[in-house]
Protein backbone atom coordinates (compact mmCIF):
# COMPACT_ATOMS: atom_id res chain seq x y z
CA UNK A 1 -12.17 -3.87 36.96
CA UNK A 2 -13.70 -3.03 33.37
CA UNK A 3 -11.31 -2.14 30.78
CA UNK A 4 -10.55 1.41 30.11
CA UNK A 5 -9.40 3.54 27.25
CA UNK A 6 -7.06 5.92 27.58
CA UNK A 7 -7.11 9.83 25.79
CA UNK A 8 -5.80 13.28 26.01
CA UNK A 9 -7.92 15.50 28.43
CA UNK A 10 -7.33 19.17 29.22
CA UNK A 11 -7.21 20.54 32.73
CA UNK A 12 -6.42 24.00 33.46
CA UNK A 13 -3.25 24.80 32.48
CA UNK A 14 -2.64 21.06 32.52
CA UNK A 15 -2.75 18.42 30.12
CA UNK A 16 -3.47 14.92 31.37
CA UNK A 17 -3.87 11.29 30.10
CA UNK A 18 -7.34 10.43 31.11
CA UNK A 19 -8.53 7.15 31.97
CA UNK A 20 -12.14 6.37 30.82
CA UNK A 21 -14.77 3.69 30.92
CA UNK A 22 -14.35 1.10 27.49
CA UNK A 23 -18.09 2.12 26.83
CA UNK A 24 -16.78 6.09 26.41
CA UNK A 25 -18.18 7.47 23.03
CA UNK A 26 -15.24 9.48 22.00
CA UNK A 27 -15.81 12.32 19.32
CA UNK A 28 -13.17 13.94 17.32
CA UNK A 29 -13.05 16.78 15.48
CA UNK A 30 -12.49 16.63 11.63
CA UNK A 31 -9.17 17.03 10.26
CA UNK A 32 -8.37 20.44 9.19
CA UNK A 33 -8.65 21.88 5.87
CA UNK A 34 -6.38 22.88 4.25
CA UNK A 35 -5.83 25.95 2.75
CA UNK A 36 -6.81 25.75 -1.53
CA UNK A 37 -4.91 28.84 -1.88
CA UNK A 38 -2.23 31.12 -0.01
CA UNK A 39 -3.73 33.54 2.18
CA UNK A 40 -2.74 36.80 -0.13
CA UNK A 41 -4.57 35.36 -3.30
CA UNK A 42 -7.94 34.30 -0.89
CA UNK A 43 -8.02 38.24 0.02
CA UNK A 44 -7.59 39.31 -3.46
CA UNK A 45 -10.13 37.15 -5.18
CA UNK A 46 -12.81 37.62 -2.69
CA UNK A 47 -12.40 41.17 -2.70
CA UNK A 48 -12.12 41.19 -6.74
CA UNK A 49 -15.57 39.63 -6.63
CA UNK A 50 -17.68 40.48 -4.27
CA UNK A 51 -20.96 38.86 -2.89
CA UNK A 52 -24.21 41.13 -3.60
CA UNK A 53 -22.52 44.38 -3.97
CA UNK A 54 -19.70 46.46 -6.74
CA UNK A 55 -16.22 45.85 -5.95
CA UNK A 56 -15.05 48.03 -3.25
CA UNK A 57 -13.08 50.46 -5.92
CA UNK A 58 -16.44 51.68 -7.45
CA UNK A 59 -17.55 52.97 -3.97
CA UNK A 60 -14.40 55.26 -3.50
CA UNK A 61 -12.23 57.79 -4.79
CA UNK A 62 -9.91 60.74 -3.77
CA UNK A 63 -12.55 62.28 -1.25
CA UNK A 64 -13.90 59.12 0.46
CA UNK A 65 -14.04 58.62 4.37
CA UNK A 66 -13.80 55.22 5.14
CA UNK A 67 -14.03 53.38 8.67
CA UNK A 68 -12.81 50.02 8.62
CA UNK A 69 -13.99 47.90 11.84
CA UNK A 70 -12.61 44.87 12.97
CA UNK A 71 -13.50 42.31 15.88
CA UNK A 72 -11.32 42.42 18.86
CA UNK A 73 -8.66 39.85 20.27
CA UNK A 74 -11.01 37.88 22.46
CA UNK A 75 -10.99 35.60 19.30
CA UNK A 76 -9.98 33.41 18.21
CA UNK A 77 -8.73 30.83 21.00
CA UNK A 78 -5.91 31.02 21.31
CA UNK A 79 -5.22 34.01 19.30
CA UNK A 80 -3.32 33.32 16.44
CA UNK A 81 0.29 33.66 14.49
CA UNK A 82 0.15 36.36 11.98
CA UNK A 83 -3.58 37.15 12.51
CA UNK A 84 -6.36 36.95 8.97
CA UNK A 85 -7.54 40.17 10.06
CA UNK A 86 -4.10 42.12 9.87
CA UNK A 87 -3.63 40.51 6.38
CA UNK A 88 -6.98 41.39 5.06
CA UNK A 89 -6.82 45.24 6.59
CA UNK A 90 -2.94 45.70 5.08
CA UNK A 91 -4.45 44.31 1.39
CA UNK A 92 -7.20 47.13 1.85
CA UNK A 93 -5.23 50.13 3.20
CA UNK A 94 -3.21 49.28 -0.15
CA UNK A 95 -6.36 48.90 -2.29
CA UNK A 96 -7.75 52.07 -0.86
CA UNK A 97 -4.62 54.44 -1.29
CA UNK A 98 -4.77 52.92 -5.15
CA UNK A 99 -7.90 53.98 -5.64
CA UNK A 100 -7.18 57.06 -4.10
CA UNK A 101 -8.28 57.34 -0.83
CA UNK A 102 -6.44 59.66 1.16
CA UNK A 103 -4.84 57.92 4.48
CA UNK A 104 -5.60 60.83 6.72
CA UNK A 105 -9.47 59.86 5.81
CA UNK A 106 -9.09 56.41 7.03
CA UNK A 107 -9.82 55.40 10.48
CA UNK A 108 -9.51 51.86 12.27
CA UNK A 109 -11.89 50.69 15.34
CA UNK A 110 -11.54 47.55 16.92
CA UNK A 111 -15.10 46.28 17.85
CA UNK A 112 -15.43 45.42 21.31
CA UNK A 113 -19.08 46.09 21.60
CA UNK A 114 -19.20 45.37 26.00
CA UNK A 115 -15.98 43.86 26.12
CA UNK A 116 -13.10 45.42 27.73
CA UNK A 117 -10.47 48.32 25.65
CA UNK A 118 -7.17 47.28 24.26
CA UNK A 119 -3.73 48.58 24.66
CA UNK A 120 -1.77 49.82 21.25
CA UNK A 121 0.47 46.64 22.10
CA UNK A 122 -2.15 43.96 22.27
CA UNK A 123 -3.99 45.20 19.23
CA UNK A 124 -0.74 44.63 17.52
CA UNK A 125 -1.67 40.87 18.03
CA UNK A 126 -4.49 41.49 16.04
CA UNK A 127 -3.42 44.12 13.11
CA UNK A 128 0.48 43.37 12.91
CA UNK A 129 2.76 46.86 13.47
CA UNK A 130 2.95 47.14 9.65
CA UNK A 131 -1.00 47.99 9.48
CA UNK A 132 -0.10 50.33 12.74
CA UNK A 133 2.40 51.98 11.11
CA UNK A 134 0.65 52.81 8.61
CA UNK A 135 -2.39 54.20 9.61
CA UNK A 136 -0.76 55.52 12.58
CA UNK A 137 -1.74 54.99 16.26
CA UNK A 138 -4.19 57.94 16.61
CA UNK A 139 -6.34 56.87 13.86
CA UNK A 140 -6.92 53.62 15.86
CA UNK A 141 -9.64 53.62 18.67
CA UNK A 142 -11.45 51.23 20.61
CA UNK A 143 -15.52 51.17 20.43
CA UNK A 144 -17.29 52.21 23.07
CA UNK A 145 -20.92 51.12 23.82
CA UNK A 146 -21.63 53.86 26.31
CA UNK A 147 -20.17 57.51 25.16
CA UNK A 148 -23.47 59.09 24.26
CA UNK A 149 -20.93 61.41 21.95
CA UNK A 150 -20.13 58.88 19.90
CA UNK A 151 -23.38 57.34 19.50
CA UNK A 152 -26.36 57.81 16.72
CA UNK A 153 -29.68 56.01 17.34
CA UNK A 154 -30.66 55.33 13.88
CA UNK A 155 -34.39 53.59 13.98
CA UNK A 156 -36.05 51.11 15.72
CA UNK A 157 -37.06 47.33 14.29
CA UNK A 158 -40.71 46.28 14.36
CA UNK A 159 -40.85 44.72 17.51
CA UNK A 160 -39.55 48.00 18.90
CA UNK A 161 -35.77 47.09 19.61
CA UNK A 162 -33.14 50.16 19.47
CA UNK A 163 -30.92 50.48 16.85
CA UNK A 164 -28.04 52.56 18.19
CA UNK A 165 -24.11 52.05 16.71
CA UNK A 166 -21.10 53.45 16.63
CA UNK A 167 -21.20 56.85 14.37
CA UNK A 168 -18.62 55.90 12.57
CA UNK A 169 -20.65 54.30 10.58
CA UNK A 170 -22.78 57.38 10.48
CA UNK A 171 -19.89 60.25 9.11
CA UNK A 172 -17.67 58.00 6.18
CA UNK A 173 -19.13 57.23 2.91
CA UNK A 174 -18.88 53.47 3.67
CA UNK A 175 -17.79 51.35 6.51
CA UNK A 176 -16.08 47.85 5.91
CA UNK A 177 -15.76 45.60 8.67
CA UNK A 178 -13.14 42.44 9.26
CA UNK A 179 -14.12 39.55 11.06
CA UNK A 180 -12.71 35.92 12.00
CA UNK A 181 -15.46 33.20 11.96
CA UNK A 182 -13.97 31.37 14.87
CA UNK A 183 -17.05 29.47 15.45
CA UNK A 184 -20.98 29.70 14.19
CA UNK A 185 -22.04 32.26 16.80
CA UNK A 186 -19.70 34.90 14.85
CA UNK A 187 -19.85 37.44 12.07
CA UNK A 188 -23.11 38.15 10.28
CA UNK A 189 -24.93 41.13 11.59
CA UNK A 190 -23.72 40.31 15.12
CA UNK A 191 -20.18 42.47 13.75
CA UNK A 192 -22.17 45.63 13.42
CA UNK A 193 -24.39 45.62 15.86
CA UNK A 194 -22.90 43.88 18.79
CA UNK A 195 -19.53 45.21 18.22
CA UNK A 196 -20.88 48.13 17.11
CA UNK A 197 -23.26 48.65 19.04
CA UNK A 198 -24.78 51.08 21.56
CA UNK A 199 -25.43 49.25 25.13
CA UNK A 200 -28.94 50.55 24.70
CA UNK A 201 -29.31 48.56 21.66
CA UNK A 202 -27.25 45.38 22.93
CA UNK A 203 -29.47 44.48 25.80
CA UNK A 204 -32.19 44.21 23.66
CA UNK A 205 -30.76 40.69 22.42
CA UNK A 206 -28.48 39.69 25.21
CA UNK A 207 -31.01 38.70 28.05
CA UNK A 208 -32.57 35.61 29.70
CA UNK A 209 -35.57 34.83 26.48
CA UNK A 210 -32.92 35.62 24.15
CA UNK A 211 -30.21 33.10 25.71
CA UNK A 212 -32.48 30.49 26.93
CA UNK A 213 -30.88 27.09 27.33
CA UNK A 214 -33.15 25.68 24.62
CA UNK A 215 -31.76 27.33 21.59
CA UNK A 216 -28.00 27.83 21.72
CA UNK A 217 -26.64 31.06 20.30
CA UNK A 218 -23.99 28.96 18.40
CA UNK A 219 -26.74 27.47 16.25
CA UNK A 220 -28.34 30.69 14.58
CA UNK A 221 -30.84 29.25 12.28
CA UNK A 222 -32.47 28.86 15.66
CA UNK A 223 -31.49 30.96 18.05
CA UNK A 224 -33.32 33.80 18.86
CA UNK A 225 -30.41 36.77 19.55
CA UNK A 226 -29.53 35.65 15.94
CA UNK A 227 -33.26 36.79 14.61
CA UNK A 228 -33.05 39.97 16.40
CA UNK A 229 -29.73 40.95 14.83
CA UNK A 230 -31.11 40.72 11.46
CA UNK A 231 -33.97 42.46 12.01
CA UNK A 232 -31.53 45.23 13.42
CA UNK A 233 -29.24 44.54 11.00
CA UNK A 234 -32.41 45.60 7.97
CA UNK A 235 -32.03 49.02 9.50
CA UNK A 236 -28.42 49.71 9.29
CA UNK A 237 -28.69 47.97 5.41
CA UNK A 238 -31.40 50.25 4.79
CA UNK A 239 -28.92 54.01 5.93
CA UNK A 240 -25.44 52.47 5.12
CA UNK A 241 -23.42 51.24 3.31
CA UNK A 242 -21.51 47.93 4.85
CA UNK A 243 -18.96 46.07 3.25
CA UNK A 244 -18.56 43.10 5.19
CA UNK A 245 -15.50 40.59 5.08
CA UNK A 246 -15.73 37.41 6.90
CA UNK A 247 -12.66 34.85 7.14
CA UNK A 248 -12.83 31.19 8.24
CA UNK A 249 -9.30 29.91 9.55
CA UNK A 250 -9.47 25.63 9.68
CA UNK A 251 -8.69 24.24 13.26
CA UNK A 252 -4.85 23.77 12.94
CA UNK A 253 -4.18 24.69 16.53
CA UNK A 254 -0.82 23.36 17.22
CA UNK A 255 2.20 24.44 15.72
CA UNK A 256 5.02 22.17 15.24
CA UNK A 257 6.07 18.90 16.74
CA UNK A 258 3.11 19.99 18.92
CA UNK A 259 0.72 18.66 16.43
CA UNK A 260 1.30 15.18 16.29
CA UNK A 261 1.37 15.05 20.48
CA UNK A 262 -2.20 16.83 20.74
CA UNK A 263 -3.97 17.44 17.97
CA UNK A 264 -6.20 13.86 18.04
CA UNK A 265 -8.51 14.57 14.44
CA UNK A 266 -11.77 12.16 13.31
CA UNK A 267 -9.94 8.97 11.63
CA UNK A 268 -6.55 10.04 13.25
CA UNK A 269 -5.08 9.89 16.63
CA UNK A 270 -1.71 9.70 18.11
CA UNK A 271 -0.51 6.51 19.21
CA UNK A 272 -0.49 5.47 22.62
CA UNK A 273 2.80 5.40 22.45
CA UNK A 274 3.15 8.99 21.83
CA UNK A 275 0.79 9.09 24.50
CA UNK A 276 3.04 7.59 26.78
CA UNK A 277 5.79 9.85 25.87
CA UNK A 278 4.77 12.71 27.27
CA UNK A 279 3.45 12.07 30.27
CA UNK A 280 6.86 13.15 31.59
CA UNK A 281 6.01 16.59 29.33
CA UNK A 282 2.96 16.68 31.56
CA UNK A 283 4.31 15.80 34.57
CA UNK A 284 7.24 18.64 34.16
CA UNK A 285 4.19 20.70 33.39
CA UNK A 286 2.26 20.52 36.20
CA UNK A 287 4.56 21.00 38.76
CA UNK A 288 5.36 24.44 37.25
CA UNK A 289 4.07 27.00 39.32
CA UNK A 290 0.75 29.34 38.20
CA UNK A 291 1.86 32.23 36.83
CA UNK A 292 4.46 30.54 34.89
CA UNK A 293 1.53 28.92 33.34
CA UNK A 294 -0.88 31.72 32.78
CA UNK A 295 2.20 33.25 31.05
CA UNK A 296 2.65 30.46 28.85
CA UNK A 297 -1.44 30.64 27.90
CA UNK A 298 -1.59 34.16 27.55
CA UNK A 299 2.00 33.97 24.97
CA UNK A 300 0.27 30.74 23.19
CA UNK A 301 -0.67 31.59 19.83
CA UNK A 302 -2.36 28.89 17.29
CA UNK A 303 -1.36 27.92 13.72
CA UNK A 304 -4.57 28.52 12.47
CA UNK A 305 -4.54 28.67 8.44
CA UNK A 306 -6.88 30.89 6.44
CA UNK A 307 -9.29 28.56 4.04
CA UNK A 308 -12.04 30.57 2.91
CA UNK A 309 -12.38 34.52 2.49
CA UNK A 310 -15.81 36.29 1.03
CA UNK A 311 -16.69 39.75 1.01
CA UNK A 312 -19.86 42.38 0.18
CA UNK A 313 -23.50 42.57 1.43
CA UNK A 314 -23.89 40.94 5.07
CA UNK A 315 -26.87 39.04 4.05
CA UNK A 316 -25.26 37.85 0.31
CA UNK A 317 -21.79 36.73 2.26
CA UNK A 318 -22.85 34.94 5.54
CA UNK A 319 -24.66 32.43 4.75
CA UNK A 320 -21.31 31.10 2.62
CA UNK A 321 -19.35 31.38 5.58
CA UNK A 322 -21.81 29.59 8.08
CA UNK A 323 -21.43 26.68 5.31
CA UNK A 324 -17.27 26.28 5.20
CA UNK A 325 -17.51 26.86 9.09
CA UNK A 326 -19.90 23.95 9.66
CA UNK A 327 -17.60 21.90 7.33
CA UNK A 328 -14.65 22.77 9.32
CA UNK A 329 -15.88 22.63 12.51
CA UNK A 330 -19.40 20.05 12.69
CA UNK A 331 -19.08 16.70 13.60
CA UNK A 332 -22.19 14.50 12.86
CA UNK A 333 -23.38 12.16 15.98
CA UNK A 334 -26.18 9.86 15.77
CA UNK A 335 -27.45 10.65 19.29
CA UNK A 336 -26.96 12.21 22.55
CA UNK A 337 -25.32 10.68 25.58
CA UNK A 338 -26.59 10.54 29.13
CA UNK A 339 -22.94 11.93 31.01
CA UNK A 340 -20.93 13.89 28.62
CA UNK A 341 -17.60 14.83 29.87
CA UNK A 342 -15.76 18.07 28.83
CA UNK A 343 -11.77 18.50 29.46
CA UNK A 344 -11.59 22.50 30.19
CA UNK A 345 -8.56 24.46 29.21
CA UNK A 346 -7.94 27.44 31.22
CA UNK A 347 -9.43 29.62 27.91
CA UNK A 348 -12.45 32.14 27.29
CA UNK A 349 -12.52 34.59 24.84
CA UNK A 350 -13.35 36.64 27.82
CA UNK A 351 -9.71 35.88 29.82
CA UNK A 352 -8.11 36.64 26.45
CA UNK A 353 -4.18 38.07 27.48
CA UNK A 354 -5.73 38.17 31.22
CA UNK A 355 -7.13 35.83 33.89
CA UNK A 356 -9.46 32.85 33.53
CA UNK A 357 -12.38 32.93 36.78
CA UNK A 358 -14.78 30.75 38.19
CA UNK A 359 -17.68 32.75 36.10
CA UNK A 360 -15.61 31.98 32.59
CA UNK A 361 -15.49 28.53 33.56
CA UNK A 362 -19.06 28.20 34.54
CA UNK A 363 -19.63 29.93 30.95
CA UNK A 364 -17.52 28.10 29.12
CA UNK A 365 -18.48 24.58 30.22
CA UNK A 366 -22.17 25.47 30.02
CA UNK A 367 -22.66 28.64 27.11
CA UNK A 368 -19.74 27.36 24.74
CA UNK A 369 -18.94 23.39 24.90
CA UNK A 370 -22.52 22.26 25.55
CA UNK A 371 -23.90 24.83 23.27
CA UNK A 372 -21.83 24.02 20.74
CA UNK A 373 -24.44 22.03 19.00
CA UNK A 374 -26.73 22.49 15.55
CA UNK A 375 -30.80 21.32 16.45
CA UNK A 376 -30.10 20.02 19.85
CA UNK A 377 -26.73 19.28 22.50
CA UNK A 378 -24.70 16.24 22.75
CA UNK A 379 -26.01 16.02 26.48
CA UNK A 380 -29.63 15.22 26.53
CA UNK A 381 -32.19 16.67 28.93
CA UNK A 382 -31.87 16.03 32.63
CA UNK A 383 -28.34 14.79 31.67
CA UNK A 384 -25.28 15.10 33.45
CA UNK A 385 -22.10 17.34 32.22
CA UNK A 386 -19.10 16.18 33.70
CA UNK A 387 -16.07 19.11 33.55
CA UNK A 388 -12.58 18.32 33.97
CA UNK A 389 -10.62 22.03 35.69
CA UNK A 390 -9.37 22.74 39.26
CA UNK A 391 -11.65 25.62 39.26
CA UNK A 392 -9.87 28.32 40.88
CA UNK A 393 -11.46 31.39 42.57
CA UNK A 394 -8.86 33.83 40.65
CA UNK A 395 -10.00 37.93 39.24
CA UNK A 396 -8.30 39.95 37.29
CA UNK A 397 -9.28 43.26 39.06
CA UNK A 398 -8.79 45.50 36.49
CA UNK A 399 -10.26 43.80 33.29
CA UNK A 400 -13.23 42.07 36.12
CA UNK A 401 -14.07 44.20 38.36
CA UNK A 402 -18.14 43.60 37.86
CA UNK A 403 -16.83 40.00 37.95
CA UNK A 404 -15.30 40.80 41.31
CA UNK A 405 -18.18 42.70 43.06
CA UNK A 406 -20.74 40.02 41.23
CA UNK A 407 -18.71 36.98 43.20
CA UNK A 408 -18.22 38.89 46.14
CA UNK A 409 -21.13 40.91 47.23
CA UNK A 410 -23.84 39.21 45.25
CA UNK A 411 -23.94 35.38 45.16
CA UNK A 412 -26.08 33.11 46.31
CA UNK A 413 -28.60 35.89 47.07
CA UNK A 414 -28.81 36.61 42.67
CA UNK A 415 -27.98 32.85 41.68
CA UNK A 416 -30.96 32.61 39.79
CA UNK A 417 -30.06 33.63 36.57
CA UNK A 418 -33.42 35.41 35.41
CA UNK A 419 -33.34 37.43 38.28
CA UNK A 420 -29.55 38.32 38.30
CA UNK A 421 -30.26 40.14 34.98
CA UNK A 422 -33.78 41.44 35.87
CA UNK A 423 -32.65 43.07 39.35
CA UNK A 424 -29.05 43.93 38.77
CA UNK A 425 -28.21 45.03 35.17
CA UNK A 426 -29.58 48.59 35.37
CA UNK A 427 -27.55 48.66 38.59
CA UNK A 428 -24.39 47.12 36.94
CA UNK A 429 -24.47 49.43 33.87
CA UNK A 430 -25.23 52.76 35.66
CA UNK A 431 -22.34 52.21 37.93
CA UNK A 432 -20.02 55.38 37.62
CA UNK A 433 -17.21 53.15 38.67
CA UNK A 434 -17.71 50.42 36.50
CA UNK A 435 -18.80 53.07 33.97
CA UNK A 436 -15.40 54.64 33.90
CA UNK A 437 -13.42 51.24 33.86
CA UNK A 438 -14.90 50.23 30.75
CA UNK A 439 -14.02 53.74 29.31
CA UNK A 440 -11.00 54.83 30.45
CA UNK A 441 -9.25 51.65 32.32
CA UNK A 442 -9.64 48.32 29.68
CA UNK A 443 -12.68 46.52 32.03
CA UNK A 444 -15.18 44.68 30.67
CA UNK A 445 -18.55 46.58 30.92
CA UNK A 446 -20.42 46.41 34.46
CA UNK A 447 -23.60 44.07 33.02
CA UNK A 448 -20.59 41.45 31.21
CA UNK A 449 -20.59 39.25 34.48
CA UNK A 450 -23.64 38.94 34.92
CA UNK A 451 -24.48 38.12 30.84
CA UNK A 452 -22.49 35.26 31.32
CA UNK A 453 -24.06 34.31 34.72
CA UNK A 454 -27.23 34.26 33.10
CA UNK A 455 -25.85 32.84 29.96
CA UNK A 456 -25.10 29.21 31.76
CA UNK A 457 -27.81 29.77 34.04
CA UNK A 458 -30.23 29.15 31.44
CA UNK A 459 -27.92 26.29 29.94
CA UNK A 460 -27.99 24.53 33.69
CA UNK A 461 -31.34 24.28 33.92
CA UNK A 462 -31.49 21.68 30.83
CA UNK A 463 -29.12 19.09 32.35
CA UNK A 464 -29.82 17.79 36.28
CA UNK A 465 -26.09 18.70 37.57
CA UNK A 466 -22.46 19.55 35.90
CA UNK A 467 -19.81 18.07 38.23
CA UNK A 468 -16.61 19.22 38.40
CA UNK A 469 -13.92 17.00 38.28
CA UNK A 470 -10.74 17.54 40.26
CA UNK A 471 -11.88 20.12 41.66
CA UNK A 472 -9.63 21.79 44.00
CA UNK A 473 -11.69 24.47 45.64
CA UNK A 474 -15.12 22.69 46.59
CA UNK A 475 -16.15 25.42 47.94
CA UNK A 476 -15.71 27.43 44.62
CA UNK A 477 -17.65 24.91 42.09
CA UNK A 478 -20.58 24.95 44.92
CA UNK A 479 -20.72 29.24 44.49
CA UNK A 480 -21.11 28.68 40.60
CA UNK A 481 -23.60 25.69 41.19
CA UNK A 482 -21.30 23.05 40.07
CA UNK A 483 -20.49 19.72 42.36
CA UNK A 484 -17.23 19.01 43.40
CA UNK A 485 -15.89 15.35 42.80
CA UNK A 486 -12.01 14.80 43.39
CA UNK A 487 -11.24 13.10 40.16
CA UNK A 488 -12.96 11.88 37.15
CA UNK A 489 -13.50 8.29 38.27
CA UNK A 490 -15.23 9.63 41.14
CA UNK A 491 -17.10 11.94 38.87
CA UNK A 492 -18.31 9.14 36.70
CA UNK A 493 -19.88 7.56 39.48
CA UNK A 494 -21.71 10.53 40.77
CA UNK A 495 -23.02 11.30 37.38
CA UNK A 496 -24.55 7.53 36.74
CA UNK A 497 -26.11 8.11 40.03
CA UNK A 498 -27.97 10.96 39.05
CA UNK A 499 -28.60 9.59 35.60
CA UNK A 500 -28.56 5.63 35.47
CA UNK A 501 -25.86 2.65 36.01
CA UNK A 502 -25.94 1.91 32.15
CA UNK A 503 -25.67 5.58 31.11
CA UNK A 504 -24.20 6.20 27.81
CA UNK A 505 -20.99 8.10 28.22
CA UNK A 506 -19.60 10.77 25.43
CA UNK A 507 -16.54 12.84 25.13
CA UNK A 508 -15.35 15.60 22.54
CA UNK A 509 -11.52 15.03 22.92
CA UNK A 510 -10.88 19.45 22.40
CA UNK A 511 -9.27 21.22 21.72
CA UNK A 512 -9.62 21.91 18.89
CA UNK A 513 -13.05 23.46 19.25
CA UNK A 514 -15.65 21.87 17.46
CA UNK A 515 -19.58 21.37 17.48
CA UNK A 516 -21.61 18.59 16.47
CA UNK A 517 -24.78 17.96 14.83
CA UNK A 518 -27.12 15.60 16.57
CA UNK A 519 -29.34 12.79 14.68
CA UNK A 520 -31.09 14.79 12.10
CA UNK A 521 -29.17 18.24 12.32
CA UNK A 522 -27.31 19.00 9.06
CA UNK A 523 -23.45 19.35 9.54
């Protein structure tokens, strides 16, 4: 038997040691960074100086209306201790009333653009019940992409795409939005006009050509959704006034003792004797039952550390925070592999305080770990993807229910994913029930399944198979197009089958999320 190397490999809700061929390219992610400053004096200076714009003090006074925006809990993952975004919206609310900005003229939305509501109590994750208290609960709302009350169409860009938001960005003098930078897809104009946004105006960029497989919406020098929010972005810039702030946290996941156990970093990993020491940890951890574990997950919160804060003009302060993210988070590889193997943590932005499903791990296998890539993916074309996660067929009803009816009453016959969007997203978003979920009962919008169905759909057609490794549902990873294999070993074999017996093998030991730039791709 050839030697083998053994690493850390997530499952589930499991954590394994994994057993892999001596040949196995691993790839770490880099250390974190750490922080050059506490979080409090970050804020301050970047709002003291801002990027492309007067500070934020010249643009108010005593009769302003301001609406201050921030992106929802779906990031980051897991969501974190003492969130950035609380920190940087308590340092404004206190900035504003200095300058004189009367509270009862201040208003909060959380940005959820198609995703689902949140309660009081889980946006407390996100803005800390200081911030709450403050502001007070009624001046706190959640977007909504569909209430033609609430919406303004503003223009059109020159290819003819809708530009409809929120209005209010239309009624206060100026609108300042808060964002995390959890990886490269994020911040930018996406904030505005994806969280912002009208539905009208969203599926405009969120479709099939947009998503395509080729270019991955984490890389947006390339990626065509990118393009299309700055050309929608030009038109808000041109009527408003936006004051964006954009964070970047390092990727300092564990907290604790739990660090040195499973936080493997480039140049760095835990012994194998630590190794060996918890695989009674892991043991005890498997055999507890489900929802003890989902509980766990959903109560999990990182110890992410703030490194870099900018703020001011969208176009002057982006590009600065694509840079630090790509330092944090890029890992330079010299080529791709022919089998790359994923371990998948039962995580998605999308099953954020809620329930991971089949579709989020079809989405997250195949739209966030393989397309977390600058130039091209760690898996080259006609490769094989090899995922590591039970794959259980398990809704949340009430955050899901497109995700229900999708998996239910529409697979295999819409598998393809061009055709899933093109036949079934008018159908999906014109849905009364669906409609009123989203509005009134914290559901993801009707067309979110099938976004991300699409979304990997395009990504699957680039490799020749994903497997999916201990898979305990066969039946399951079939419906979402993925082939069962009852362990890795097992896996491996399948996968140099379809590729070749001397197949190079790679594997990103996450978390902690992280992309990688391939041969010539900048990190």
């Amino acid at each position: 038997m050839s030697k083998r190397t053994e690493e850390l490999i997530f499952y589930g809700d499991d954590i394994k040691i994994g057993r892999f061929p001596e040949e196995t390219r691993f790839i770490y992610p880099n250390p974190p960074i750490p922080p050059a400053a506490p979080a409090s004096d970050l804020i301050a200076q970047a709002l003291d100086d801002p990027l492309g714009t007067d500070p934020l003090e010249s643009k108010v006074n005593s009769r302003s209306r301001v609406t201050i925006a921030f992106d929802d809990p779906c990031l980051p993952v897991p969501l974190m201790r003492n969130d950035i975004r609380g920190q940087v919206i308590a340092h404004l609310l206190a900035r504003l009333e200095k300058a004189g900005v009367k509270s009862e003229n201040i208003r909060l939305i959380c940005a959820v653009g198609l995703h689902r509501k949140w309660t009081m109590d889980e946006l407390s994750i996100v803005l800390g019940k200081k911030v709450i208290h403050s502001v007070g609960a009624s001046a706190i709302s959640n977007h909504d992409a569909t209430d033609p009350d609430r919406l303004i169409r503003i223009g059109q860009t020159p290819e003819g795409m809708a530009v409809e938001v929120n209005r209010a960005i239309d009624e206060p003098d100026i609108t300042i939005y808060v964002n995390i930078n959890f990886t490269t897809m994020n911040g930018g104009w996406k904030s505005i006009m994806v969280g912002m946004g009208a539905f009208d105006s969203i599926r405009c960029h969120h479709t099939p050509r947009e998503w395509n497989g080729v270019d991955s919406i984490m890389d947006p020098d390339h990626s065509p959704m990118h393009h299309a929010l700055s050309a929608m972005g030009q038109v808000v810039r041109e009527k408003y006034d936006i004051f964006q702030i954009e964070t970047v946290i390092n990727n300092k996941l564990w907290p604790g003792p739990m660090a040195g156990l499973l936080s493997p970093y480039r140049g760095k990993t835990p012994p194998l004797a630590a190794k060996a020491a918890t695989r009674s940890l892991f043991a005890m951890s498997a055999a507890s039952p489900g929802g003890i574990k989902r509980l766990v997950r959903n109560r999990l919160r990182a110890d992410y550390q703030l490194i870099g804060v900018r703020a001011g003009d969208v176009d002057a302060v982006h590009p600065r925070t694509l840079k630090q993210v790509k330092s944090q988070q890029n890992v330079s590889v010299a080529a791709p592999v022919d089998i790359l193997i994923f371990g998948v943590p039962n995580l998605s932005p999308y099953s954020a305080l809620s329930v991971f499903n089949p579709i989020l791990l079809r989405s997250v296998v195949l739209g966030y770990m393989r397309g977390l890539y600058a130039g091209r993916p760690l898996v080259r074309t006609n490769g094989v993807i090899i995922a590591c996660n039970p794959g259980i067929e398990k809704f949340h009803p009430f955050h899901h229910p497109s995700y229900v009816d999708f998996w239910n009453l529409h697979l295999p016959e819409f598998y393809d994913p061009e055709a899933c969007w093109e036949q079934l997203a008018d159908v999906y978003a014109d849905d009364e029930t669906y409609l009123d979920k989203y509005r009134n009962r914290f559901a993801y919008h009707g067309t979110h399944a099938l976004i991300n169905w699409f979304w990997a759909g395009m990504a699957l057609r680039q490799v020749k198979g994903v497997i999916l490794a201990g898979a305990r549902q066969p039946d399951t990873a079939r419906k979402i197009g993925f082939v069962p294999a009852k362990d890795l070993d097992t896996a491996i074999a399948m996968a140099r089958e379809m590729t070749t017996p001397h197949a190079t093998i790679g594997y990103p030991v996450m978390p902690p999320l992280f992309g990688v730039a391939v041969g010539d791709a900048q990190p």
